[in-house]
PDB file of N, CA and C in Angstrom:
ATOM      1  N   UNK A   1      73.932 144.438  78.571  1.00  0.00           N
ATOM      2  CA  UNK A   1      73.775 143.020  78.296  1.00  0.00           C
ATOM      3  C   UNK A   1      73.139 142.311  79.480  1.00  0.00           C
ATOM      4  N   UNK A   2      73.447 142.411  80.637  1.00  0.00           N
ATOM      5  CA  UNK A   2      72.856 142.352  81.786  1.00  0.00           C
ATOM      6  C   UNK A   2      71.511 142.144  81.970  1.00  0.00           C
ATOM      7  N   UNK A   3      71.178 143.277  81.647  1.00  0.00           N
ATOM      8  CA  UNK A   3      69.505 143.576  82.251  1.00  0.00           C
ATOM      9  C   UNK A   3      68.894 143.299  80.892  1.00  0.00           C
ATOM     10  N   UNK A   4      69.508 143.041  80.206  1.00  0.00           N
ATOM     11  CA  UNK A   4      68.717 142.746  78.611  1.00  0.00           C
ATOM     12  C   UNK A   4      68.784 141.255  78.749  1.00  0.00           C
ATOM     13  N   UNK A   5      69.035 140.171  79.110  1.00  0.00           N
ATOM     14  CA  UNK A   5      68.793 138.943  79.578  1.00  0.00           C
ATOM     15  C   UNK A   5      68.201 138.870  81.547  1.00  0.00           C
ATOM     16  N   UNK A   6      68.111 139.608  82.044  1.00  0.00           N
ATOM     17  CA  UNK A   6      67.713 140.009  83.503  1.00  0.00           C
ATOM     18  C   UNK A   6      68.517 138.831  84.178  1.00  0.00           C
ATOM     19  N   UNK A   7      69.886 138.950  84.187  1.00  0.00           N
ATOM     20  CA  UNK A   7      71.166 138.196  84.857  1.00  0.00           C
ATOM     21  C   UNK A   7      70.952 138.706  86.300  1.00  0.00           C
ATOM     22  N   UNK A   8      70.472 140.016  86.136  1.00  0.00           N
ATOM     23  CA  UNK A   8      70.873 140.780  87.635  1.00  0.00           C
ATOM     24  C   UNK A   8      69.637 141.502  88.421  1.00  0.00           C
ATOM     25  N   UNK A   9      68.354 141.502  87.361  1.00  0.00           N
ATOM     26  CA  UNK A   9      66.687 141.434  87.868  1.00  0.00           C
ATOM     27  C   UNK A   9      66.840 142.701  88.890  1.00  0.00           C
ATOM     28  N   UNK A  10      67.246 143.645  88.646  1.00  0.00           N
ATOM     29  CA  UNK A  10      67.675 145.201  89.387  1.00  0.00           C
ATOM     30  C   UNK A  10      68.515 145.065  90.750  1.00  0.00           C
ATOM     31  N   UNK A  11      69.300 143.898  90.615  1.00  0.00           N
ATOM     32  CA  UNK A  11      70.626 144.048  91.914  1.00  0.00           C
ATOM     33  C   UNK A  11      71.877 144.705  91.178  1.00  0.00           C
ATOM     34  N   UNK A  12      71.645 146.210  91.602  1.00  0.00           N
ATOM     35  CA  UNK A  12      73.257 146.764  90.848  1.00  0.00           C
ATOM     36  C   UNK A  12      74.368 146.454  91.243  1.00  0.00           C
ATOM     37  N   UNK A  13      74.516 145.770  92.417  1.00  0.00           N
ATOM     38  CA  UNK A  13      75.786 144.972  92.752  1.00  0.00           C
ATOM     39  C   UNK A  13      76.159 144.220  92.030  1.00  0.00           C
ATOM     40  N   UNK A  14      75.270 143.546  91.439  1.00  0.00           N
ATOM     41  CA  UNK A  14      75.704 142.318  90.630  1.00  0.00           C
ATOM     42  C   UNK A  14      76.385 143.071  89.069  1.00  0.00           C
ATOM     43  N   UNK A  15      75.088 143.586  89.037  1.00  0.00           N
ATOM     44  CA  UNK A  15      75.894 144.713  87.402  1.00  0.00           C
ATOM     45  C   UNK A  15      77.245 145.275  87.523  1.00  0.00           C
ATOM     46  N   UNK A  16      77.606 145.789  88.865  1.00  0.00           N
ATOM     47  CA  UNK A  16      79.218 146.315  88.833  1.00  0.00           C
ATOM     48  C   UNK A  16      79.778 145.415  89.298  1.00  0.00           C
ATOM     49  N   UNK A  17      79.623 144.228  89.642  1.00  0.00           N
ATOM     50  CA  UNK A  17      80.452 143.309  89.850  1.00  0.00           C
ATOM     51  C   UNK A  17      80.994 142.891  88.773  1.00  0.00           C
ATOM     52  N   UNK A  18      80.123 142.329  87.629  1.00  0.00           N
ATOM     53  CA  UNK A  18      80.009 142.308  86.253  1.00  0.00           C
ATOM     54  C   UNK A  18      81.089 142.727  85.970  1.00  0.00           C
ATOM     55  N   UNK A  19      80.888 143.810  85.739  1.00  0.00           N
ATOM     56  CA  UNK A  19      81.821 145.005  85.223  1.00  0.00           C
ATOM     57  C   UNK A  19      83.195 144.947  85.450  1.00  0.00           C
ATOM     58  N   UNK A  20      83.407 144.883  86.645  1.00  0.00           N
ATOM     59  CA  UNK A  20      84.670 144.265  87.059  1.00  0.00           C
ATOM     60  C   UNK A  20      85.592 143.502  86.981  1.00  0.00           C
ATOM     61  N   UNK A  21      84.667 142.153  86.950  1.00  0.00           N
ATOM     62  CA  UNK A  21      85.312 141.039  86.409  1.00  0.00           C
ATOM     63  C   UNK A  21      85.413 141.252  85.089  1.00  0.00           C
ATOM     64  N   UNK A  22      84.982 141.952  84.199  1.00  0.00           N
ATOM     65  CA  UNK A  22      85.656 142.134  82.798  1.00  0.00           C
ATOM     66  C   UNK A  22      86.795 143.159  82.744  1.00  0.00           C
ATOM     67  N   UNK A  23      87.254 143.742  83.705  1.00  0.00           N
ATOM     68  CA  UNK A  23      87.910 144.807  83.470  1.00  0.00           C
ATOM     69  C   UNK A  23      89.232 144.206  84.386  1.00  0.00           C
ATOM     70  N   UNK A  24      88.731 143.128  85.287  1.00  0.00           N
ATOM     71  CA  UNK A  24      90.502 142.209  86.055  1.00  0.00           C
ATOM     72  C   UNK A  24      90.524 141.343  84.744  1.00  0.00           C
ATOM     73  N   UNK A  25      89.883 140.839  84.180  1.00  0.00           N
ATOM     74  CA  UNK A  25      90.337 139.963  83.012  1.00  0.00           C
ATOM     75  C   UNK A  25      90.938 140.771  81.899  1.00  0.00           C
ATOM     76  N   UNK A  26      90.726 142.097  81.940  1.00  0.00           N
ATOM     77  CA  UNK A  26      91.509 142.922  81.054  1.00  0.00           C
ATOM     78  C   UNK A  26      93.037 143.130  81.715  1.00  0.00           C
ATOM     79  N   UNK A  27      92.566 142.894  82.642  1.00  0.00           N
ATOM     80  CA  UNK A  27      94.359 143.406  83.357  1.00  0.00           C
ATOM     81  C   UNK A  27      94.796 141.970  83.072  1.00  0.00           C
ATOM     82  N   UNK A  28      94.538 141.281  83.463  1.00  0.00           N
ATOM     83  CA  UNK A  28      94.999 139.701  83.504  1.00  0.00           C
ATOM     84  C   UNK A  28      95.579 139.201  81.968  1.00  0.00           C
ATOM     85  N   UNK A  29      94.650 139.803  80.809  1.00  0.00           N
ATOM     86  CA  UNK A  29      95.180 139.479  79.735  1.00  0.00           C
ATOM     87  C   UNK A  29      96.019 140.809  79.406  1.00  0.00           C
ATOM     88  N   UNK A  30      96.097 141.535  79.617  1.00  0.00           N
ATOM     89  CA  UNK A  30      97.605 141.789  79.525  1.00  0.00           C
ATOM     90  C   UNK A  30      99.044 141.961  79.943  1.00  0.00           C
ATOM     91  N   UNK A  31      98.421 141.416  80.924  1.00  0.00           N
ATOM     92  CA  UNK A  31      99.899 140.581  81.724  1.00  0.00           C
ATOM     93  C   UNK A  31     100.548 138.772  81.274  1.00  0.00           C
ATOM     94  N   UNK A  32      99.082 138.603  80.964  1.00  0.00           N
ATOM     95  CA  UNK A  32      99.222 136.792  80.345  1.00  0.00           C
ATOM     96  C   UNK A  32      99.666 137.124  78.950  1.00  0.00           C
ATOM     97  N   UNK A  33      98.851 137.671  78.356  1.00  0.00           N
ATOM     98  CA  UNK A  33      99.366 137.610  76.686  1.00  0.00           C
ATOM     99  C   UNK A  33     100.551 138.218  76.027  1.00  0.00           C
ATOM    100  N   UNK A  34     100.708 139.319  76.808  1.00  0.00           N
ATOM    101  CA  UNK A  34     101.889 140.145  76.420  1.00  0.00           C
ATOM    102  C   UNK A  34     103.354 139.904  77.012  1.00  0.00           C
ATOM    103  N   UNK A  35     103.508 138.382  77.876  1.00  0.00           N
ATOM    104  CA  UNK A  35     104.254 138.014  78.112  1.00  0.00           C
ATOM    105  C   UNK A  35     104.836 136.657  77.640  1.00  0.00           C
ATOM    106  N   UNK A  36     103.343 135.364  77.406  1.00  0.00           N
ATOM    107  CA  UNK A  36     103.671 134.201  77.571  1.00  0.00           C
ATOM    108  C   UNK A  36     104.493 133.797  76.442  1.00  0.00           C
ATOM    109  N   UNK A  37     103.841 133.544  75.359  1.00  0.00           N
ATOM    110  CA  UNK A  37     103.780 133.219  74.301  1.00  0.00           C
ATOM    111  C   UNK A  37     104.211 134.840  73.191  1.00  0.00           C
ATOM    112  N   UNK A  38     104.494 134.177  71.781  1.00  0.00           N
ATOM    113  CA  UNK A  38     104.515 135.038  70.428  1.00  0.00           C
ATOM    114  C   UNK A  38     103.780 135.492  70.399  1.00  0.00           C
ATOM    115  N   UNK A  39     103.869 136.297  69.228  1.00  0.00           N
ATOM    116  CA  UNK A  39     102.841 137.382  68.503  1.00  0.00           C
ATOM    117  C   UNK A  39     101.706 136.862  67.758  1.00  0.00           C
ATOM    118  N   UNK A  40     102.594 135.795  67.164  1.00  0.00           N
ATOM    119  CA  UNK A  40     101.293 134.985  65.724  1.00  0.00           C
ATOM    120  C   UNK A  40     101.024 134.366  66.903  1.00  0.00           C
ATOM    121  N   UNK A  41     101.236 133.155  67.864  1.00  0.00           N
ATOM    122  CA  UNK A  41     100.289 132.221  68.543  1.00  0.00           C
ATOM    123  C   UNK A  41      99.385 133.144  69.398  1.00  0.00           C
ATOM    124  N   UNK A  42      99.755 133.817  69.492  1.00  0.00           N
ATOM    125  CA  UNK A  42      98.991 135.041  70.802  1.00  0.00           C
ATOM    126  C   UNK A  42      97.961 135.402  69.670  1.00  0.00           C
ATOM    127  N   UNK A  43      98.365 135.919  69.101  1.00  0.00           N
ATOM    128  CA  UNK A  43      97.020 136.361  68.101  1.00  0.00           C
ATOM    129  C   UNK A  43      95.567 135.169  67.564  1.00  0.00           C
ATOM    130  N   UNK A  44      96.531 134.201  67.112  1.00  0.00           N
ATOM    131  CA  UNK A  44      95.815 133.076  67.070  1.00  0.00           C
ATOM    132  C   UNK A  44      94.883 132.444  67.918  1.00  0.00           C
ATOM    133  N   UNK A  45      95.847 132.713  69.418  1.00  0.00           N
ATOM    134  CA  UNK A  45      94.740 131.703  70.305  1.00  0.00           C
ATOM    135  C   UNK A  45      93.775 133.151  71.180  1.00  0.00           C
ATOM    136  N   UNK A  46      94.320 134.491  71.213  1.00  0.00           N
ATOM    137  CA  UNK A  46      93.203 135.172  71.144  1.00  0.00           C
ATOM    138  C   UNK A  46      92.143 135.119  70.618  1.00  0.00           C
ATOM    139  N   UNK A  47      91.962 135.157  68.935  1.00  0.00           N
ATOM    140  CA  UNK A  47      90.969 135.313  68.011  1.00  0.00           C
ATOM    141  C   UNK A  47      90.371 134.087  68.590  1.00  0.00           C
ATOM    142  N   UNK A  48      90.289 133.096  68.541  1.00  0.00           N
ATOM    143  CA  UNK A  48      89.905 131.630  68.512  1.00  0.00           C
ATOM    144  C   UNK A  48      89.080 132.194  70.017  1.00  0.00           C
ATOM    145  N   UNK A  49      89.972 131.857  71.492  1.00  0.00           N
ATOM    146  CA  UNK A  49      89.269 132.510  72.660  1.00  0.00           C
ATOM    147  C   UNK A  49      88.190 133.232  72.627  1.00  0.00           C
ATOM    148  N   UNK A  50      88.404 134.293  71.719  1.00  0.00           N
ATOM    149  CA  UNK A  50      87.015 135.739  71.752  1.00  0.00           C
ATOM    150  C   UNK A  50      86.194 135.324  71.231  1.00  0.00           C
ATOM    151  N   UNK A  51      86.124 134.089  69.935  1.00  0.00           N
ATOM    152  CA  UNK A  51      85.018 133.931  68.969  1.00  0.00           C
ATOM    153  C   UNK A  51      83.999 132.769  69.547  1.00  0.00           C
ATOM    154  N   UNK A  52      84.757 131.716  70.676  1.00  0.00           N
ATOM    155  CA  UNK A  52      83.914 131.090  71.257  1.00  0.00           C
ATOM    156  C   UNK A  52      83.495 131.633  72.431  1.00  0.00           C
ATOM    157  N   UNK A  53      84.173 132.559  73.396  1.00  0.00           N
ATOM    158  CA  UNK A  53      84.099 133.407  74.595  1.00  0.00           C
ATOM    159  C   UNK A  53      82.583 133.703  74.232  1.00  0.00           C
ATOM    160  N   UNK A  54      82.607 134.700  72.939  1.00  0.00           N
ATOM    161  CA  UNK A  54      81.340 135.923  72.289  1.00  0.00           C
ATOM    162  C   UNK A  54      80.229 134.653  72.243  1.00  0.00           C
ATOM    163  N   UNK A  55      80.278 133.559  71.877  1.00  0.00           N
ATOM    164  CA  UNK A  55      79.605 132.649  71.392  1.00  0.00           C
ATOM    165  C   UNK A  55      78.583 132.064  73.208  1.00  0.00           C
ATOM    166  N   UNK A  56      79.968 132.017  73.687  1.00  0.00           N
ATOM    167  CA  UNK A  56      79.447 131.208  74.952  1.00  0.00           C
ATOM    168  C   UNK A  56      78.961 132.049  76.106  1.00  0.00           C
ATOM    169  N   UNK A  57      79.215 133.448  76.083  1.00  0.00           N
ATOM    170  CA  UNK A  57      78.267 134.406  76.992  1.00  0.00           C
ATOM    171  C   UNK A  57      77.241 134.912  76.403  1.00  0.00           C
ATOM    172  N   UNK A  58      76.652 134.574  75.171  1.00  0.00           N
ATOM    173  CA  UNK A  58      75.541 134.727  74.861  1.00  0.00           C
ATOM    174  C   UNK A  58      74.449 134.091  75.641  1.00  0.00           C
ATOM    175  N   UNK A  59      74.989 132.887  75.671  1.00  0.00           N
ATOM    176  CA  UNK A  59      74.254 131.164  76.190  1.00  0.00           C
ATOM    177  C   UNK A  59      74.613 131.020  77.683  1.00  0.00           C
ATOM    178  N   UNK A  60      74.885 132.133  78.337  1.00  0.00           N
ATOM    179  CA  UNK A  60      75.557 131.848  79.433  1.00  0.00           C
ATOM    180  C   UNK A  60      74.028 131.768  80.608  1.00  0.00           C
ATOM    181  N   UNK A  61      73.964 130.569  81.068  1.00  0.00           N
ATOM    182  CA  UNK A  61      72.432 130.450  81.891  1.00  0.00           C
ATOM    183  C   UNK A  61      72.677 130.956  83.475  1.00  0.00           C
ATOM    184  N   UNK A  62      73.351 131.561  84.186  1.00  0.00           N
ATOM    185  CA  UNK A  62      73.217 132.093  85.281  1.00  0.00           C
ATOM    186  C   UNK A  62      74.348 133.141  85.275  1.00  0.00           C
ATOM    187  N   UNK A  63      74.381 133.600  86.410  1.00  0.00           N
ATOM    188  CA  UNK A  63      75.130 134.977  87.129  1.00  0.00           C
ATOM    189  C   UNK A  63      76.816 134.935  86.933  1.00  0.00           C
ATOM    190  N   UNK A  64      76.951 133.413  87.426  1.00  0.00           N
ATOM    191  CA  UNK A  64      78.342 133.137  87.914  1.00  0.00           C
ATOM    192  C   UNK A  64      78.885 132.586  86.680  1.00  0.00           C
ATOM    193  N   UNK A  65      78.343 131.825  85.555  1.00  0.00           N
ATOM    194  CA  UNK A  65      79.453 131.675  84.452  1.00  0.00           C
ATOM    195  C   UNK A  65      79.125 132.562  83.841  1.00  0.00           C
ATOM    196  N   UNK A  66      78.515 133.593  83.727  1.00  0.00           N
ATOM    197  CA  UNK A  66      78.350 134.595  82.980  1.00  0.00           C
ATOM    198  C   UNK A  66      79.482 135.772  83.878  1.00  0.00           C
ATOM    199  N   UNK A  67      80.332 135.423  84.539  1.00  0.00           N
ATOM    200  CA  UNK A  67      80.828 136.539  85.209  1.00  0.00           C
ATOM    201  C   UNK A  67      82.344 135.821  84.797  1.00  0.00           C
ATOM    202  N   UNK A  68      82.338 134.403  84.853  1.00  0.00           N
ATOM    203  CA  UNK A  68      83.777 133.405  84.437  1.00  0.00           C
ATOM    204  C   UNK A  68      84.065 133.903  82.963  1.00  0.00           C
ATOM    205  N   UNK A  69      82.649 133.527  82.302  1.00  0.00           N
ATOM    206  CA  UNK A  69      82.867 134.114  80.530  1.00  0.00           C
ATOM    207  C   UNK A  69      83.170 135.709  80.271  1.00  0.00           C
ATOM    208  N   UNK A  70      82.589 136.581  81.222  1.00  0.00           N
ATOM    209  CA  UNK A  70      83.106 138.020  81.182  1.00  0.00           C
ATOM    210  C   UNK A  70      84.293 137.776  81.372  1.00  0.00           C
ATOM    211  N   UNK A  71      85.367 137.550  82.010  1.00  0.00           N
ATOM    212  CA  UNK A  71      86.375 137.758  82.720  1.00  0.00           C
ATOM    213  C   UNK A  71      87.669 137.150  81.396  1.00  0.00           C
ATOM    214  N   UNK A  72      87.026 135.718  81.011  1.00  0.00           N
ATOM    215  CA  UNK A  72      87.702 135.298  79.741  1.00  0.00           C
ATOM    216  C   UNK A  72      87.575 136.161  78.646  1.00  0.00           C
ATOM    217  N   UNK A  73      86.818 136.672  78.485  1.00  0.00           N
ATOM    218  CA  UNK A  73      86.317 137.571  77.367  1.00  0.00           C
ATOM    219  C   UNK A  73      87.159 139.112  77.364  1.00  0.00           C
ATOM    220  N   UNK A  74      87.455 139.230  78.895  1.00  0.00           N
ATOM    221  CA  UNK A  74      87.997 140.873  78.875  1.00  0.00           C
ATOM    222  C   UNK A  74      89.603 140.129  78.706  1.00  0.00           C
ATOM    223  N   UNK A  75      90.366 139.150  78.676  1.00  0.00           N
ATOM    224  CA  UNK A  75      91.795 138.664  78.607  1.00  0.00           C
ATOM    225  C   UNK A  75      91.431 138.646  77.202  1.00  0.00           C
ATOM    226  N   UNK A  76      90.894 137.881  76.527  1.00  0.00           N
ATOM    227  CA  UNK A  76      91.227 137.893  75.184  1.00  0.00           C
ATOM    228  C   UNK A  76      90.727 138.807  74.398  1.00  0.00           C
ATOM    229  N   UNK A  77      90.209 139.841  74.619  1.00  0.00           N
ATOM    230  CA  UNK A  77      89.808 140.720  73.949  1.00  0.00           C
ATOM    231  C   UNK A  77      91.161 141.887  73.783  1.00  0.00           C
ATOM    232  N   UNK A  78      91.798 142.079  75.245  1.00  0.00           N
ATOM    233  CA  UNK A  78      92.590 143.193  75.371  1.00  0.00           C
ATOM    234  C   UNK A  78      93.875 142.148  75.091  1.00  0.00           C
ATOM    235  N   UNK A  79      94.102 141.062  75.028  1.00  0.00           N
ATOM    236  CA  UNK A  79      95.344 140.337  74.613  1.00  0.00           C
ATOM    237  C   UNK A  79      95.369 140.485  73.171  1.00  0.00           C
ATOM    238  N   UNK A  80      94.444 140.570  72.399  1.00  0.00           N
ATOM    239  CA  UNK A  80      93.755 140.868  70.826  1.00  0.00           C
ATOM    240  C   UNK A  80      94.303 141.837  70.275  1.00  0.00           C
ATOM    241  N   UNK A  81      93.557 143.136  70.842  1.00  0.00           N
ATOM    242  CA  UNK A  81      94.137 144.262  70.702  1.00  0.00           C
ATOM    243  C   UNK A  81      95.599 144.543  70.902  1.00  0.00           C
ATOM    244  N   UNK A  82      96.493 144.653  72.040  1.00  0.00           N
ATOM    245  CA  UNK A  82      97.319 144.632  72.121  1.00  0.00           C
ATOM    246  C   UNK A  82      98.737 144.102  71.009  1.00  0.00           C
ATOM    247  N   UNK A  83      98.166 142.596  70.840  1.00  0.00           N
ATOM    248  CA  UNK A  83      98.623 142.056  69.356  1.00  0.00           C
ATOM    249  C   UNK A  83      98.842 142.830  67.905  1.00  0.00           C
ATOM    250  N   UNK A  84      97.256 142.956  67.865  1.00  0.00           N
ATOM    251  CA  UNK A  84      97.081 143.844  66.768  1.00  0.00           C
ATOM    252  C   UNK A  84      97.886 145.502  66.892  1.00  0.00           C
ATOM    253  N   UNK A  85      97.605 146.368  67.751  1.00  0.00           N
ATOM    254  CA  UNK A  85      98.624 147.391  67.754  1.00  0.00           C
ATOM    255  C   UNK A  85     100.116 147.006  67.403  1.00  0.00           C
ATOM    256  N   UNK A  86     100.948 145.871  68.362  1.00  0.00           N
ATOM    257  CA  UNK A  86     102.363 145.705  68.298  1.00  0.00           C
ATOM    258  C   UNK A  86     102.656 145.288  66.985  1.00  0.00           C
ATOM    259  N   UNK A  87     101.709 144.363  66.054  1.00  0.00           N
ATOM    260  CA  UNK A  87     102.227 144.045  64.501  1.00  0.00           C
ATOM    261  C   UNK A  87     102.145 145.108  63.618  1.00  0.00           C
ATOM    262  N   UNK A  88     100.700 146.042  63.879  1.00  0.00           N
ATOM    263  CA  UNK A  88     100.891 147.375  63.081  1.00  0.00           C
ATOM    264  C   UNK A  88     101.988 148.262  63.202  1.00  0.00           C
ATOM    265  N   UNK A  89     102.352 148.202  64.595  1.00  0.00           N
ATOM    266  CA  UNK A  89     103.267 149.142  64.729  1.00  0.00           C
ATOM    267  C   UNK A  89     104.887 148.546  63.989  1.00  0.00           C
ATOM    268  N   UNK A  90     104.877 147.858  64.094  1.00  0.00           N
ATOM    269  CA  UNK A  90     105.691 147.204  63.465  1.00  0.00           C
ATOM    270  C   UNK A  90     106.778 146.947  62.330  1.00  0.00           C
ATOM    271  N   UNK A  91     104.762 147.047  61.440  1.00  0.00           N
ATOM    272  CA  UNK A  91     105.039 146.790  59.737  1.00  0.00           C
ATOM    273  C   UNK A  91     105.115 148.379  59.610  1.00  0.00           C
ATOM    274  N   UNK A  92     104.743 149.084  60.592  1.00  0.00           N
ATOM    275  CA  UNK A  92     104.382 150.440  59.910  1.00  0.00           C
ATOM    276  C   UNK A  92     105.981 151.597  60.093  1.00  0.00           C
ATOM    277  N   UNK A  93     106.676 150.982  61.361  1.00  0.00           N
ATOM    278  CA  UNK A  93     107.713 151.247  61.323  1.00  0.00           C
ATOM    279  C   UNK A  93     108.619 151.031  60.712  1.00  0.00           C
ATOM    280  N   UNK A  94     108.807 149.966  60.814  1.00  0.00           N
ATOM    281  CA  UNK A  94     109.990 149.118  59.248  1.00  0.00           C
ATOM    282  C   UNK A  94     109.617 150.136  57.820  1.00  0.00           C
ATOM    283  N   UNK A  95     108.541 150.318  57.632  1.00  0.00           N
ATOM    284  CA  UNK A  95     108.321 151.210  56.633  1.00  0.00           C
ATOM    285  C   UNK A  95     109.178 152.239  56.568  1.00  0.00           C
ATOM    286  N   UNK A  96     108.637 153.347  57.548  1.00  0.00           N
ATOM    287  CA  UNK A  96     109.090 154.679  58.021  1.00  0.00           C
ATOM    288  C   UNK A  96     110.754 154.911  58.208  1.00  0.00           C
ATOM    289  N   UNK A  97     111.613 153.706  58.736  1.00  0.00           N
ATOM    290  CA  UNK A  97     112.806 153.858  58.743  1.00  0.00           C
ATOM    291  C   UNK A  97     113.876 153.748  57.197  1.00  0.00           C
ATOM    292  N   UNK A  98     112.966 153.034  56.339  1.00  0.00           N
ATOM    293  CA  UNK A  98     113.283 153.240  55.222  1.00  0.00           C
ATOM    294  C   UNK A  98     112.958 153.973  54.412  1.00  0.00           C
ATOM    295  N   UNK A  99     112.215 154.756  55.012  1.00  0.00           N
ATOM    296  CA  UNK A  99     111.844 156.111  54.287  1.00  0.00           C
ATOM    297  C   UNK A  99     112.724 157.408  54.388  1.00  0.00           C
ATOM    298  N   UNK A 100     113.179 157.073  55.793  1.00  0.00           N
ATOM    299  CA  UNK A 100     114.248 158.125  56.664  1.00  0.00           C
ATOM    300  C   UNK A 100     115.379 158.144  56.001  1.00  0.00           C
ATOM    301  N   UNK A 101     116.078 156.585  56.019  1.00  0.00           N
ATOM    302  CA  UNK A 101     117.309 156.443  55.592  1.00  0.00           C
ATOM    303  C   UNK A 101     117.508 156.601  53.774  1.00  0.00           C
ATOM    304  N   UNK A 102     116.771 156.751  53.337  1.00  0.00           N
ATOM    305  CA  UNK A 102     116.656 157.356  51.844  1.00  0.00           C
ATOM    306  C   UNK A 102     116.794 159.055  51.437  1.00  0.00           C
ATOM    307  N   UNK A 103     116.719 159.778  52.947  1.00  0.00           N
ATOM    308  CA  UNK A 103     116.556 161.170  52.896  1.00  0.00           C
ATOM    309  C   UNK A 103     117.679 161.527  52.880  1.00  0.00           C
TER     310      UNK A 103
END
């Protein structure tokens, strides 16, 4: 995404910097999301976060909010996921234990 808008014009520092900051915003959102708040609001204000996040690092006109919008983007993406696993696991268990206790 980088070099396909030339954010970083062949400074690979800048590209793994990049990188980075999406991957502390991954740690960050799952320490923020998987603690603060519920499941449904967490999910909620994830989805909402990622869909303008995706929206607004498209349009992102230099280096440095394009590194702020990475960083938002890696919290609500992995706060997302996370969500989504814990409700599947969930509904899918409640299932399974009543499947057990019928045996």
């Amino acid at each position: 995404m980088l070099r396909l808008v030339n954010l970083v014009c062949g400074d690979t520092i800048k590209a793994s910097n990049a990188i980075m900051v999406f991957y502390f915003g991954v740690l960050v959102g799952d320490v923020v999301f998987g603690t603060v708040i519920g499941r449904k609001r967490t999910f909620q204000l994830t989805s909402l976060l990622m869909v303008i996040v995706a929206f607004a690092v498209a349009l992102a006109p230099e280096f440095y909010s394009f590194c702020v919008l990475e960083f938002l983007m890696g919290a609500s993406e992995h706060g997302f996921y996370m969500t989504c696993v814990v409700l599947v696991t969930h509904s899918t268990c409640a299932k399974l234990l009543v499947l057990n206790k019928e045996k």
